[in-house]
PDB file of N, CA and C in Angstrom:
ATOM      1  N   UNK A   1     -10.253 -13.019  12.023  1.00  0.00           N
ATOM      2  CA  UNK A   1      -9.180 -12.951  11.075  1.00  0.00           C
ATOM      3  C   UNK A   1      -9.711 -13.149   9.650  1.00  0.00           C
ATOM      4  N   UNK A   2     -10.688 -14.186   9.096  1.00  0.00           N
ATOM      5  CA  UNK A   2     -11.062 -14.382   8.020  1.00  0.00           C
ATOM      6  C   UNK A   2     -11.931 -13.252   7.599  1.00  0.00           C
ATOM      7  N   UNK A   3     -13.137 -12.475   8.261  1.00  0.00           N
ATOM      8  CA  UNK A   3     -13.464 -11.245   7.844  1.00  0.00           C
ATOM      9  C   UNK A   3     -12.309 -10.540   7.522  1.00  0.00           C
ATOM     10  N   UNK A   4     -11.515 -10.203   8.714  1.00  0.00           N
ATOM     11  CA  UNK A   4     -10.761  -9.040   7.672  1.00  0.00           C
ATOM     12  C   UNK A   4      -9.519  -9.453   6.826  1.00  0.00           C
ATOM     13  N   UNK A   5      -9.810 -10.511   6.283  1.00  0.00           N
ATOM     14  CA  UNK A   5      -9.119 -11.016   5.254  1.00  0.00           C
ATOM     15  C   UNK A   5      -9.918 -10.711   4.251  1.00  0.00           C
ATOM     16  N   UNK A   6     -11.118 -11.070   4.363  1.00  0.00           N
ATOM     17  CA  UNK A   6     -12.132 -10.623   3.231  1.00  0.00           C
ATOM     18  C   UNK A   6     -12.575  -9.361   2.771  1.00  0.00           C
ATOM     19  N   UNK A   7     -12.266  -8.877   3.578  1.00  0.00           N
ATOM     20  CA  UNK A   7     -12.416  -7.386   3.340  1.00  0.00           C
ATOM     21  C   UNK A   7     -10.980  -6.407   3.130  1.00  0.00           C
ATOM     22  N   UNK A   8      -9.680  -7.290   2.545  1.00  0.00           N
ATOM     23  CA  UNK A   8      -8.301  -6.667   2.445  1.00  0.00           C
ATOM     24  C   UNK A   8      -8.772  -5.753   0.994  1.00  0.00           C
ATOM     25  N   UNK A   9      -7.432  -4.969   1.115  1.00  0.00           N
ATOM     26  CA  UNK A   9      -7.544  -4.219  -0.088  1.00  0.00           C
ATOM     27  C   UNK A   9      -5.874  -3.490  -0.778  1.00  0.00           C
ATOM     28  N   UNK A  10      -5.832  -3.928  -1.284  1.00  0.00           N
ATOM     29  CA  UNK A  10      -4.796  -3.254  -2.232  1.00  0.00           C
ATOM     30  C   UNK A  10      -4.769  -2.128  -2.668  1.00  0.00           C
ATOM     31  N   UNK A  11      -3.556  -1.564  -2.535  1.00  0.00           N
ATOM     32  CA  UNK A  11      -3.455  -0.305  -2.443  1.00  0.00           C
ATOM     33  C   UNK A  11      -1.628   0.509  -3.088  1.00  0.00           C
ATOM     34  N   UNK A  12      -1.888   1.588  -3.006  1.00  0.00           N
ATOM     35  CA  UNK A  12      -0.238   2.454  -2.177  1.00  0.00           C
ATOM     36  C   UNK A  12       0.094   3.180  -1.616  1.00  0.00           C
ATOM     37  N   UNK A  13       0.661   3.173  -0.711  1.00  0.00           N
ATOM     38  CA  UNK A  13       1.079   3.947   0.881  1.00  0.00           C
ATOM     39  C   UNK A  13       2.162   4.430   1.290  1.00  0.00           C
ATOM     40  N   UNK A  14       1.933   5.172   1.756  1.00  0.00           N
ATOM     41  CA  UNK A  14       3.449   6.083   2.307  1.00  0.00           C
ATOM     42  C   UNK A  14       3.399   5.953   3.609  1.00  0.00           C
ATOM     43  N   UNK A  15       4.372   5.441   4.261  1.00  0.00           N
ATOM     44  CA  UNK A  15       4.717   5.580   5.996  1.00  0.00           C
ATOM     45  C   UNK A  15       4.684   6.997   6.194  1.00  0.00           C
ATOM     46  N   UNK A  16       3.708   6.895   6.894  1.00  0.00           N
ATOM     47  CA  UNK A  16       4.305   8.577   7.980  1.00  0.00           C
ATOM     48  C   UNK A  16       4.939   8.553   8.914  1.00  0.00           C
ATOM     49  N   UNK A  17       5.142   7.049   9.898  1.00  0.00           N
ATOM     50  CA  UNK A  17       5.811   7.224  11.080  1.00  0.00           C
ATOM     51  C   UNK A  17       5.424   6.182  11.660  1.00  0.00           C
ATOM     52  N   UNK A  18       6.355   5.737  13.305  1.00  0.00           N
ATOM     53  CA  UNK A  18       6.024   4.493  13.760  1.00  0.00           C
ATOM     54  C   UNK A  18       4.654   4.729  14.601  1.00  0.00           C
ATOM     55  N   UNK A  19       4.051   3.678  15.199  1.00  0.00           N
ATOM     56  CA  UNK A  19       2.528   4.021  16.029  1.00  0.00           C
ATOM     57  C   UNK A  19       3.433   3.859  16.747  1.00  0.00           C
ATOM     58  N   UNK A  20       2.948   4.471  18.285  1.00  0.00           N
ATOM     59  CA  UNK A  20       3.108   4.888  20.024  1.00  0.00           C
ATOM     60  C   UNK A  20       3.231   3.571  20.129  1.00  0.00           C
ATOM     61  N   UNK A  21       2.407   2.469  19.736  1.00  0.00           N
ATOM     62  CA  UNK A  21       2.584   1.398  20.733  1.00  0.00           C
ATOM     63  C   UNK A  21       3.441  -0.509  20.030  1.00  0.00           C
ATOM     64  N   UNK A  22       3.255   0.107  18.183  1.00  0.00           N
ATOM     65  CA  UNK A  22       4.003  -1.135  17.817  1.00  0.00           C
ATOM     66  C   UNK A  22       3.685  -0.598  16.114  1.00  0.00           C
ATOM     67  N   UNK A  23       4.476  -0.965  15.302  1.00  0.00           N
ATOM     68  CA  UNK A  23       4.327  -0.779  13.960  1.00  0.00           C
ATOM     69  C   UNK A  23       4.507   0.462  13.289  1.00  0.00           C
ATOM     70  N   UNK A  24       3.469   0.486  12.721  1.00  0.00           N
ATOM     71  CA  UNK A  24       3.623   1.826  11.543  1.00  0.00           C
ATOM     72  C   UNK A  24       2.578   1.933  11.387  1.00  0.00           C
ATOM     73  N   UNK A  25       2.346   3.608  11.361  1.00  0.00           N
ATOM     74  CA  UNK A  25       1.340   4.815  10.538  1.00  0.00           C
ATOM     75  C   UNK A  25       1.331   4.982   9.215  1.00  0.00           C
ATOM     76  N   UNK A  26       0.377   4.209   8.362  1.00  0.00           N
ATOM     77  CA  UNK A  26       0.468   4.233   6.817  1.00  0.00           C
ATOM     78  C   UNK A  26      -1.139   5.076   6.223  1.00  0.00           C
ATOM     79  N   UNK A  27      -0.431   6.002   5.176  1.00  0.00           N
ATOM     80  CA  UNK A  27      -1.409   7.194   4.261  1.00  0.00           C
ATOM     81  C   UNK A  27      -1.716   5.675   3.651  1.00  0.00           C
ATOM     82  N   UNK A  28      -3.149   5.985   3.141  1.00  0.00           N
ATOM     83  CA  UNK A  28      -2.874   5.479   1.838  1.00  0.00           C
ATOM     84  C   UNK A  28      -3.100   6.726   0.698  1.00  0.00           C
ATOM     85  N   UNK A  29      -2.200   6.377   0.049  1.00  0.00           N
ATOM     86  CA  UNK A  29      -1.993   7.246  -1.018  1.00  0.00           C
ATOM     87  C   UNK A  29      -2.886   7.331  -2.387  1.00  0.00           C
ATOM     88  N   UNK A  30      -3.461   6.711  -2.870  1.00  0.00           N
ATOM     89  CA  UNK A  30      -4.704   6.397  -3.260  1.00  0.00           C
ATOM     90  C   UNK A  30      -6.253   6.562  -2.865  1.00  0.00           C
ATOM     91  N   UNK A  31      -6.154   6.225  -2.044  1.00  0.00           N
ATOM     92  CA  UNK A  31      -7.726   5.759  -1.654  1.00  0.00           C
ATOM     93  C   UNK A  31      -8.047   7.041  -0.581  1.00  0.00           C
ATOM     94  N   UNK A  32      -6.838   7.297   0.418  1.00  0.00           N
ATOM     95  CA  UNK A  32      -7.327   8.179   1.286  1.00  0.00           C
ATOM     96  C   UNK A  32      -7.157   7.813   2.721  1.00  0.00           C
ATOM     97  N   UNK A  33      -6.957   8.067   3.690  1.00  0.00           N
ATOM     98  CA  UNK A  33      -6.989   7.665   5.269  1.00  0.00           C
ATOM     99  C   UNK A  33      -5.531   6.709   5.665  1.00  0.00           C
ATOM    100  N   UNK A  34      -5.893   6.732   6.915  1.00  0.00           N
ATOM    101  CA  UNK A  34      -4.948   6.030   7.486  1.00  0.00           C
ATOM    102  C   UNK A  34      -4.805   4.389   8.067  1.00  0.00           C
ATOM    103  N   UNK A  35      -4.157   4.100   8.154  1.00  0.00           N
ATOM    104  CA  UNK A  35      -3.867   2.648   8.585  1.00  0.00           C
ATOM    105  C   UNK A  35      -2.938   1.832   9.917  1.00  0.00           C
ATOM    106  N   UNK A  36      -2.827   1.490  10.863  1.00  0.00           N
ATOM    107  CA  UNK A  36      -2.133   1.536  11.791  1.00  0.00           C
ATOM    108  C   UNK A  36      -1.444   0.121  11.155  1.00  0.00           C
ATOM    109  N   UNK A  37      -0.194  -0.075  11.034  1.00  0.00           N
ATOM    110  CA  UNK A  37      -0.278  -1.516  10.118  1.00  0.00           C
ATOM    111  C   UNK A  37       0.924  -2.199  11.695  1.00  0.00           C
ATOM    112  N   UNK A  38       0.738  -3.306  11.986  1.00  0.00           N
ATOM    113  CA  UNK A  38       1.193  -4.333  12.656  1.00  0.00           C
ATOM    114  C   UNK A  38       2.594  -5.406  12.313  1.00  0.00           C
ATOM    115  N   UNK A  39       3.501  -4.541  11.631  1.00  0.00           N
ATOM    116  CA  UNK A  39       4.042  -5.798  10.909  1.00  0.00           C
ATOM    117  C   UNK A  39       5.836  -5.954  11.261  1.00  0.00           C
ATOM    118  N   UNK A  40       6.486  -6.615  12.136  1.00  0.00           N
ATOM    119  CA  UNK A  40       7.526  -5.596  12.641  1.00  0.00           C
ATOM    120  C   UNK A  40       8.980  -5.823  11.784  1.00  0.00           C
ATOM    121  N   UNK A  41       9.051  -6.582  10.684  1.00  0.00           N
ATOM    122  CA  UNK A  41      10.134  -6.406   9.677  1.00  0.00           C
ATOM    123  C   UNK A  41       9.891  -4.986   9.297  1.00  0.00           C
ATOM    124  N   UNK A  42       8.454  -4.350   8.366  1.00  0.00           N
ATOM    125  CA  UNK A  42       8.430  -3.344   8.235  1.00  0.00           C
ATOM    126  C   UNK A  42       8.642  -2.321   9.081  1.00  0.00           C
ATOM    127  N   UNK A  43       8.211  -2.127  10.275  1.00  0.00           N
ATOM    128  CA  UNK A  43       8.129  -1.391  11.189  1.00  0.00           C
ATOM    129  C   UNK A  43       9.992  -1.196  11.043  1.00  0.00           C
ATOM    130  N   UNK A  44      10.656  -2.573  11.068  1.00  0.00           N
ATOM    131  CA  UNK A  44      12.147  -2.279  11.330  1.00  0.00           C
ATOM    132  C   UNK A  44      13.097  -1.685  10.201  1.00  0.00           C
ATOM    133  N   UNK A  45      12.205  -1.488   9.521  1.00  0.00           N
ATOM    134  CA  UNK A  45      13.168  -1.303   7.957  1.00  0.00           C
ATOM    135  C   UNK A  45      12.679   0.045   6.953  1.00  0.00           C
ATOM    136  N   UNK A  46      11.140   0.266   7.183  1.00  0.00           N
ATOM    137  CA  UNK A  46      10.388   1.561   6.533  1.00  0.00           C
ATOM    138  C   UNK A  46      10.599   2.943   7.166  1.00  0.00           C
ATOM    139  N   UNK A  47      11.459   3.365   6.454  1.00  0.00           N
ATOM    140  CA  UNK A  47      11.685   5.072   7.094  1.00  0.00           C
ATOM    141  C   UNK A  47      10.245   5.435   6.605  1.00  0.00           C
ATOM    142  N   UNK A  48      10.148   6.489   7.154  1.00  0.00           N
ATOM    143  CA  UNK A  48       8.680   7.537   7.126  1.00  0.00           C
ATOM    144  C   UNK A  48       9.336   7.924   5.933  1.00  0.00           C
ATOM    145  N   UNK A  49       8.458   8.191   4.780  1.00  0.00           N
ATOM    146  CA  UNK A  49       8.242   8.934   4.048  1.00  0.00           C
ATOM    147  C   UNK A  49       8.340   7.149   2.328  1.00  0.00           C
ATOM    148  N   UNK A  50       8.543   6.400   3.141  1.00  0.00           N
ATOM    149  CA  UNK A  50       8.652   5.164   2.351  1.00  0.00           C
ATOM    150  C   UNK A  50       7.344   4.957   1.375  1.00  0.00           C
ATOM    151  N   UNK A  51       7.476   4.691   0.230  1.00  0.00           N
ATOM    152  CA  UNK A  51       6.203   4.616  -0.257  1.00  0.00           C
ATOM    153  C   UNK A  51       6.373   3.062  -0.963  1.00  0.00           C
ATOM    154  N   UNK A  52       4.993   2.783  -0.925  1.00  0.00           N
ATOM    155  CA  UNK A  52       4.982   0.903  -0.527  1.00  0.00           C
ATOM    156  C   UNK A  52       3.506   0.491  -1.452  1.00  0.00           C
ATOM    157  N   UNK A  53       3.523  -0.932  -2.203  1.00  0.00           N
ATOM    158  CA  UNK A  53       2.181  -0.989  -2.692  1.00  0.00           C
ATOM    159  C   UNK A  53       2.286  -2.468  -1.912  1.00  0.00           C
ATOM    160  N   UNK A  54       0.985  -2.834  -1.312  1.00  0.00           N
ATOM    161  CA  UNK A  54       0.782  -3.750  -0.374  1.00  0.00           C
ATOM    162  C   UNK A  54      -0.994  -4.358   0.053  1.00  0.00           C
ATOM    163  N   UNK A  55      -1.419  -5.463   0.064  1.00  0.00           N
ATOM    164  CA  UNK A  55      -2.760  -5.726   0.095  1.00  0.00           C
ATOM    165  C   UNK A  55      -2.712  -5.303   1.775  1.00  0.00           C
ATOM    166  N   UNK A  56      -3.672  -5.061   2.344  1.00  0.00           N
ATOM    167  CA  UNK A  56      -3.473  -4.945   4.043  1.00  0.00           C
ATOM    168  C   UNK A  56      -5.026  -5.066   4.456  1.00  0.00           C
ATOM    169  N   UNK A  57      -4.715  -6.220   5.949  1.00  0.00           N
ATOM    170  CA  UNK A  57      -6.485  -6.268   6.037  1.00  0.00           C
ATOM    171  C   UNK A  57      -6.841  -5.790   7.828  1.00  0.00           C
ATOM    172  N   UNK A  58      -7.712  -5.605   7.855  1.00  0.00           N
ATOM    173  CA  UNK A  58      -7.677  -4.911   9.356  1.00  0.00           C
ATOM    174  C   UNK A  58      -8.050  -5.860  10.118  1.00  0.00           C
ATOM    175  N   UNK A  59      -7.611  -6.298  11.240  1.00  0.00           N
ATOM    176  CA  UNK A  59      -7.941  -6.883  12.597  1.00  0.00           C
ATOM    177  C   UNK A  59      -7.583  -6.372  13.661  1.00  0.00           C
ATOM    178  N   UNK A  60      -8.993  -6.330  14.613  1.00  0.00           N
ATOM    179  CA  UNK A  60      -8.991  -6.340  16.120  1.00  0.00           C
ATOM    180  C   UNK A  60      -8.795  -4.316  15.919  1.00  0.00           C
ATOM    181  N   UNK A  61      -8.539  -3.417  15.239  1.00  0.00           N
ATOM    182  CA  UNK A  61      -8.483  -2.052  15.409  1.00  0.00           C
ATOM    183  C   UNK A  61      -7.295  -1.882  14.539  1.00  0.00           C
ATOM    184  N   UNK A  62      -6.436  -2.656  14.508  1.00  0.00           N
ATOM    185  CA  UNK A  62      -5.011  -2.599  13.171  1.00  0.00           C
ATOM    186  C   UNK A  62      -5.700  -2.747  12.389  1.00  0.00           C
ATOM    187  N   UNK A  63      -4.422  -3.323  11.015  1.00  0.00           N
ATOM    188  CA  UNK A  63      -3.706  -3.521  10.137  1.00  0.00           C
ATOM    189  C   UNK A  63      -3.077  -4.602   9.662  1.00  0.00           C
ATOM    190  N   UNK A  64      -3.032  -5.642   8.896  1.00  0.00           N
ATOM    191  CA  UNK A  64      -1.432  -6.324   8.632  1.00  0.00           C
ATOM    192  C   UNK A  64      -1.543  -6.816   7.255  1.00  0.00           C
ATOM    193  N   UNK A  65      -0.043  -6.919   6.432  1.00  0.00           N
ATOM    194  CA  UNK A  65       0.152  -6.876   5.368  1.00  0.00           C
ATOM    195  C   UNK A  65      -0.624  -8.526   4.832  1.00  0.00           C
ATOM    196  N   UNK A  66      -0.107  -8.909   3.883  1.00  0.00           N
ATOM    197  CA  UNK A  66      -0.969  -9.544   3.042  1.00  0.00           C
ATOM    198  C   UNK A  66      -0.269  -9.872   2.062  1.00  0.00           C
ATOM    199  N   UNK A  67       0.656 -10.880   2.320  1.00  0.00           N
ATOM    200  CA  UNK A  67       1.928 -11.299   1.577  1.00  0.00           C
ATOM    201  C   UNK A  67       2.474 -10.245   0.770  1.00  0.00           C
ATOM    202  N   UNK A  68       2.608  -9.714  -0.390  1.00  0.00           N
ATOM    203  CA  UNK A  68       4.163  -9.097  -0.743  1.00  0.00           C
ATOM    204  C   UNK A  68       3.978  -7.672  -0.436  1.00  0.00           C
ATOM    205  N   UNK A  69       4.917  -7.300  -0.545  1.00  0.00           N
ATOM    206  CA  UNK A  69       4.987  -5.328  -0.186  1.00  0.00           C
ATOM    207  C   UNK A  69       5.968  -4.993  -1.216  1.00  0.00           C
ATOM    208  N   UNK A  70       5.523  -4.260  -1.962  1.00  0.00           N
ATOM    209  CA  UNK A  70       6.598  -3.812  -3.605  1.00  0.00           C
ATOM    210  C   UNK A  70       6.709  -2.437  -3.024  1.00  0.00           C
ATOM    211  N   UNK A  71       8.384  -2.067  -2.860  1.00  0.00           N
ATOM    212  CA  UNK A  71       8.877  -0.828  -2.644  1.00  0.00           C
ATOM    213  C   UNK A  71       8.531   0.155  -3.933  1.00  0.00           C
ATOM    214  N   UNK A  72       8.499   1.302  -3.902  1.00  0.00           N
ATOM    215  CA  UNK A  72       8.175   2.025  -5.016  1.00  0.00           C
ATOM    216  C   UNK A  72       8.720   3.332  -4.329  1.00  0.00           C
ATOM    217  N   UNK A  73       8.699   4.463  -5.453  1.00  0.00           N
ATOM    218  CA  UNK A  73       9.511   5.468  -5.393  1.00  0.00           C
ATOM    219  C   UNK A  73       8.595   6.686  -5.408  1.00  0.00           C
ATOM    220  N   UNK A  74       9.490   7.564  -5.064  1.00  0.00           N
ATOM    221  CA  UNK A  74       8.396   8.999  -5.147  1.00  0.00           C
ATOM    222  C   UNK A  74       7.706   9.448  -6.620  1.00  0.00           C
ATOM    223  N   UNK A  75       8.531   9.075  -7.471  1.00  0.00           N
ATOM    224  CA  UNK A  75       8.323   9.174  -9.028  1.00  0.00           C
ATOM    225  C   UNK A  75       7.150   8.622  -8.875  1.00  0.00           C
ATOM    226  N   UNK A  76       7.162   7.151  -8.929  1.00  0.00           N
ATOM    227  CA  UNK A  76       5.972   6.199  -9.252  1.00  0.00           C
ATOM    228  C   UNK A  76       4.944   6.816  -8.699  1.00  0.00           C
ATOM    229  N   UNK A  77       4.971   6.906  -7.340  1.00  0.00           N
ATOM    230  CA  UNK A  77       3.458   7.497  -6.686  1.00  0.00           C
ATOM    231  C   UNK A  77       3.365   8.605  -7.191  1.00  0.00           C
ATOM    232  N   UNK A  78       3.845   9.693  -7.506  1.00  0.00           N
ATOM    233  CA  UNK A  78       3.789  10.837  -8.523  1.00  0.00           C
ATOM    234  C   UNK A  78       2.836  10.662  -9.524  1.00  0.00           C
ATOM    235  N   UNK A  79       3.464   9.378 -10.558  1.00  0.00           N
ATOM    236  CA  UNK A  79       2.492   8.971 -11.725  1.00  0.00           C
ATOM    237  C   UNK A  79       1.237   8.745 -11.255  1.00  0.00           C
ATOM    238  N   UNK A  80       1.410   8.020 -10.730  1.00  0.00           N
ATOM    239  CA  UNK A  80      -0.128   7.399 -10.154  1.00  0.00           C
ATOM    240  C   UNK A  80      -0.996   8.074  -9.487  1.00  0.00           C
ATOM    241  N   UNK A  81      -0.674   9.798  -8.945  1.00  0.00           N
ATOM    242  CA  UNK A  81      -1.551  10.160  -8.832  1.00  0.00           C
ATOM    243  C   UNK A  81      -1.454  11.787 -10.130  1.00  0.00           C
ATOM    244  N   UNK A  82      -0.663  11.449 -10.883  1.00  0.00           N
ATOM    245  CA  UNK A  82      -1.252  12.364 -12.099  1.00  0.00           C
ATOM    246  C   UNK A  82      -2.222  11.464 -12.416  1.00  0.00           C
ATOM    247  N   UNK A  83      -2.205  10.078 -13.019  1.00  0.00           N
ATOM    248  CA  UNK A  83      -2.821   9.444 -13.546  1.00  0.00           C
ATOM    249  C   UNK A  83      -4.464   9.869 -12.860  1.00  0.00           C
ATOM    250  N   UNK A  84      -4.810   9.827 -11.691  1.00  0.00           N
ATOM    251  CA  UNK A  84      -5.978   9.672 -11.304  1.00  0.00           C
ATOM    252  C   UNK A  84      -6.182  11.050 -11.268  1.00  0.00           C
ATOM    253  N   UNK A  85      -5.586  12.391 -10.527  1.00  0.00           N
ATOM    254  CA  UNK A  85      -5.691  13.810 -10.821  1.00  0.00           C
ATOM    255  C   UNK A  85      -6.455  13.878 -12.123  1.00  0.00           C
ATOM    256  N   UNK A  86      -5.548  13.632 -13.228  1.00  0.00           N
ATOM    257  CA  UNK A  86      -6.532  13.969 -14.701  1.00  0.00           C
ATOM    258  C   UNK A  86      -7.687  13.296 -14.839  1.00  0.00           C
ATOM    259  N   UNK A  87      -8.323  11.975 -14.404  1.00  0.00           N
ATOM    260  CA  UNK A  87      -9.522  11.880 -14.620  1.00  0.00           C
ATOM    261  C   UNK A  87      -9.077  10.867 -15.764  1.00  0.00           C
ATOM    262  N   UNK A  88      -7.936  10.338 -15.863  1.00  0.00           N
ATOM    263  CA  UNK A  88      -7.891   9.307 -16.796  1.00  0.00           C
ATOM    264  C   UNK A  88      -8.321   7.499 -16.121  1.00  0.00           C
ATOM    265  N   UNK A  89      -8.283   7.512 -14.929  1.00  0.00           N
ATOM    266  CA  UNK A  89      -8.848   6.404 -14.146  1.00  0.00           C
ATOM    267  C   UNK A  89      -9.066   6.935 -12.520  1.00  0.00           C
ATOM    268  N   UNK A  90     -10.078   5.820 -12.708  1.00  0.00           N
ATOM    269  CA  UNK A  90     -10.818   6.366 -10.546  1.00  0.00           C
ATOM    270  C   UNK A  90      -9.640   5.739  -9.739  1.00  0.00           C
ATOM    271  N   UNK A  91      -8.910   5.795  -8.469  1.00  0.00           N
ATOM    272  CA  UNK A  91      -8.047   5.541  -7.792  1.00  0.00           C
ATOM    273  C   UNK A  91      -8.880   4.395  -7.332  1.00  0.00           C
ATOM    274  N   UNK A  92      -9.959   4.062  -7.169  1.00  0.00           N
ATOM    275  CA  UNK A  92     -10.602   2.549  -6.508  1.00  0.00           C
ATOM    276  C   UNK A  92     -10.522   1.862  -7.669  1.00  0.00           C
ATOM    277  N   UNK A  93     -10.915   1.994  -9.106  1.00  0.00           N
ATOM    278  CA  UNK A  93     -10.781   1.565 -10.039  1.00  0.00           C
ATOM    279  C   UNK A  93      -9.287   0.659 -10.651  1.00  0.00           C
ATOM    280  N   UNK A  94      -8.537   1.746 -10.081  1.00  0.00           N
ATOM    281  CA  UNK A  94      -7.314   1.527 -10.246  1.00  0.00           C
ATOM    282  C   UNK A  94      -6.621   0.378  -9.738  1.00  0.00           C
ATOM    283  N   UNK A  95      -6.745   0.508  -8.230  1.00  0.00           N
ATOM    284  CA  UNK A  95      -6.570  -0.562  -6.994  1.00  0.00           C
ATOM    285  C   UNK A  95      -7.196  -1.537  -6.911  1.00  0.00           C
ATOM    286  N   UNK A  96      -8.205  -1.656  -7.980  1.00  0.00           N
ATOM    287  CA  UNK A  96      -8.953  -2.747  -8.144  1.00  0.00           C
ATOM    288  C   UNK A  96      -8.728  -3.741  -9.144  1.00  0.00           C
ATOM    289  N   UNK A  97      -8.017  -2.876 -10.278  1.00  0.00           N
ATOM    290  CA  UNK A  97      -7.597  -3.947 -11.365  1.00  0.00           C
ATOM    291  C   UNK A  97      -6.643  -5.042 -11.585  1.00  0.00           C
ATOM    292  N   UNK A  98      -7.106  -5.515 -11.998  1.00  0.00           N
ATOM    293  CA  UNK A  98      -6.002  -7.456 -11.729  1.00  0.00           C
ATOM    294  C   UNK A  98      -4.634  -6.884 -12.269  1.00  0.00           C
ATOM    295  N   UNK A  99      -4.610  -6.151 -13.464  1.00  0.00           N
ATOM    296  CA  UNK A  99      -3.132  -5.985 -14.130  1.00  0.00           C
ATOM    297  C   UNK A  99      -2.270  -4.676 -12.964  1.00  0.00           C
ATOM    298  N   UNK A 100      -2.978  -4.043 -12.232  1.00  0.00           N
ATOM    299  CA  UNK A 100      -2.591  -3.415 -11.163  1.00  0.00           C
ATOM    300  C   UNK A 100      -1.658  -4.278 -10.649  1.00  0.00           C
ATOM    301  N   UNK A 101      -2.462  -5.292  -9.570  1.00  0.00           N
ATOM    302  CA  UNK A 101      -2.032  -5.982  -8.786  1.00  0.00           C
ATOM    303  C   UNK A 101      -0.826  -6.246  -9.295  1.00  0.00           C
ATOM    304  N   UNK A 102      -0.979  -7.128 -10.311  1.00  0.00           N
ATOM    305  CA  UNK A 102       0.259  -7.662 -11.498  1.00  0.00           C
ATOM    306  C   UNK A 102       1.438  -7.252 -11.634  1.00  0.00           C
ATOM    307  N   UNK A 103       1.338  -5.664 -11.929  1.00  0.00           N
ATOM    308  CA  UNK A 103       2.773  -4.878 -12.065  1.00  0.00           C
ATOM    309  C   UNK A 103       3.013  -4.541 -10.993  1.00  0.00           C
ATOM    310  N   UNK A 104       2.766  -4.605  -9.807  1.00  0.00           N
ATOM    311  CA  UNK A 104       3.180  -4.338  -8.202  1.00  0.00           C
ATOM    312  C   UNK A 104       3.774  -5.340  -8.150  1.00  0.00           C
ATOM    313  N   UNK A 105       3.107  -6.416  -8.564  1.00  0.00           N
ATOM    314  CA  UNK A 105       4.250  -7.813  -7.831  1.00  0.00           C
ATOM    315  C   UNK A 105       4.860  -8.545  -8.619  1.00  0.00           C
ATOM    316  N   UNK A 106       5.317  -7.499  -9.816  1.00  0.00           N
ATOM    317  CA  UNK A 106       6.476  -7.848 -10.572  1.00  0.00           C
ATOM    318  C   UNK A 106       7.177  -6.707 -10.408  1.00  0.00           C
ATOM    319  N   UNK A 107       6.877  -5.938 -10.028  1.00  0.00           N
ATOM    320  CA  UNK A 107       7.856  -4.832  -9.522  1.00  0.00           C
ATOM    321  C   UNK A 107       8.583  -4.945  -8.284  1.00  0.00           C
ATOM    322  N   UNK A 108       8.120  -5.647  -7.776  1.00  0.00           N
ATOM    323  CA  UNK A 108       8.658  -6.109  -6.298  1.00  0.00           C
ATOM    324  C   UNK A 108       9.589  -7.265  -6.735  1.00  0.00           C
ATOM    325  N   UNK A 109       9.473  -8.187  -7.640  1.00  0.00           N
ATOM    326  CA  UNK A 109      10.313  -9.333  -8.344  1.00  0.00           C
ATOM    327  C   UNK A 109      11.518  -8.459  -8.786  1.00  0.00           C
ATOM    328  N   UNK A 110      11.456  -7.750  -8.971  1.00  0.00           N
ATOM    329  CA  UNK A 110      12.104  -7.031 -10.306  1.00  0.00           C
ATOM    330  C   UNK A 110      12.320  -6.894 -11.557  1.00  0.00           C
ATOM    331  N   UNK A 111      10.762  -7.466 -11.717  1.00  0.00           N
ATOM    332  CA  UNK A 111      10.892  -7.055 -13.209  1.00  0.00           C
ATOM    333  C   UNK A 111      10.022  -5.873 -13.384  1.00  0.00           C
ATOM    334  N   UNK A 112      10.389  -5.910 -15.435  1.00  0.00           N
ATOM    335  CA  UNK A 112       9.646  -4.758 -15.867  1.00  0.00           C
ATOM    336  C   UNK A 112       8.164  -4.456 -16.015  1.00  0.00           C
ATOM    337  N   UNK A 113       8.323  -3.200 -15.041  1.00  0.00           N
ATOM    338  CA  UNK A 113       6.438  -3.091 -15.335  1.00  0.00           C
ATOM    339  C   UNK A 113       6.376  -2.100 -16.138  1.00  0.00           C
ATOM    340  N   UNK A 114       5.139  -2.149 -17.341  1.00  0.00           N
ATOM    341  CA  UNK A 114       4.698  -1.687 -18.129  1.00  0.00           C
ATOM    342  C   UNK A 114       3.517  -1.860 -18.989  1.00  0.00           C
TER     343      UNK A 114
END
């Protein structure tokens, strides 16, 4: 558990759908690939096509979240990947920065990110 705590990563993701055997099938929308994530509030509440910014660390062949999950909209992930499309920041770069993190989990508060 503590490895793949150490090795979590922040990100944003779109559900594609539930897994065969428990949870959810998450893109990441950023970075690239897939994620089998373990988590069953989400599992009970994320329609497919949900797009989500969330730290997530892998154990045992999963997935699981990593305290908060900030809902976000098709718009937002839109921006965020013009933003990286043009070459104005790297998508790891991106997911990596502290003020990233920041406006995800004040966006999830509800406040204003900007």
């Amino acid at each position: 558990m503590l490895n793949g705590l150490s090795r979590s990563w922040l990100s944003v993701f779109q559900v594609l759908g539930p897994h065969p055997e428990a949870g959810l099938i998450l893109e990441d929308a950023m970075l690239g690939g897939e994620a089998w994530v373990v988590d069953e509030l989400l599992a009970e509440q994320a329609e497919p096509g949900t797009v989500l910014a969330t730290r997530l660390a892998r154990v045992s062949g999963f997935a699981i979240t990593c305290g908060v999950v900030s809902l976000l909209d098709e718009a937002m992930l839109a921006r965020l990947r013009q933003v990286v499309a043009a070459g104005e920041v790297d998508a790891q770069e991106l997911v990596e920065a502290p003020r990233f993190a920041q406006n995800m989990w004040l966006h999830a508060l509800g406040s204003r990110v900007g």
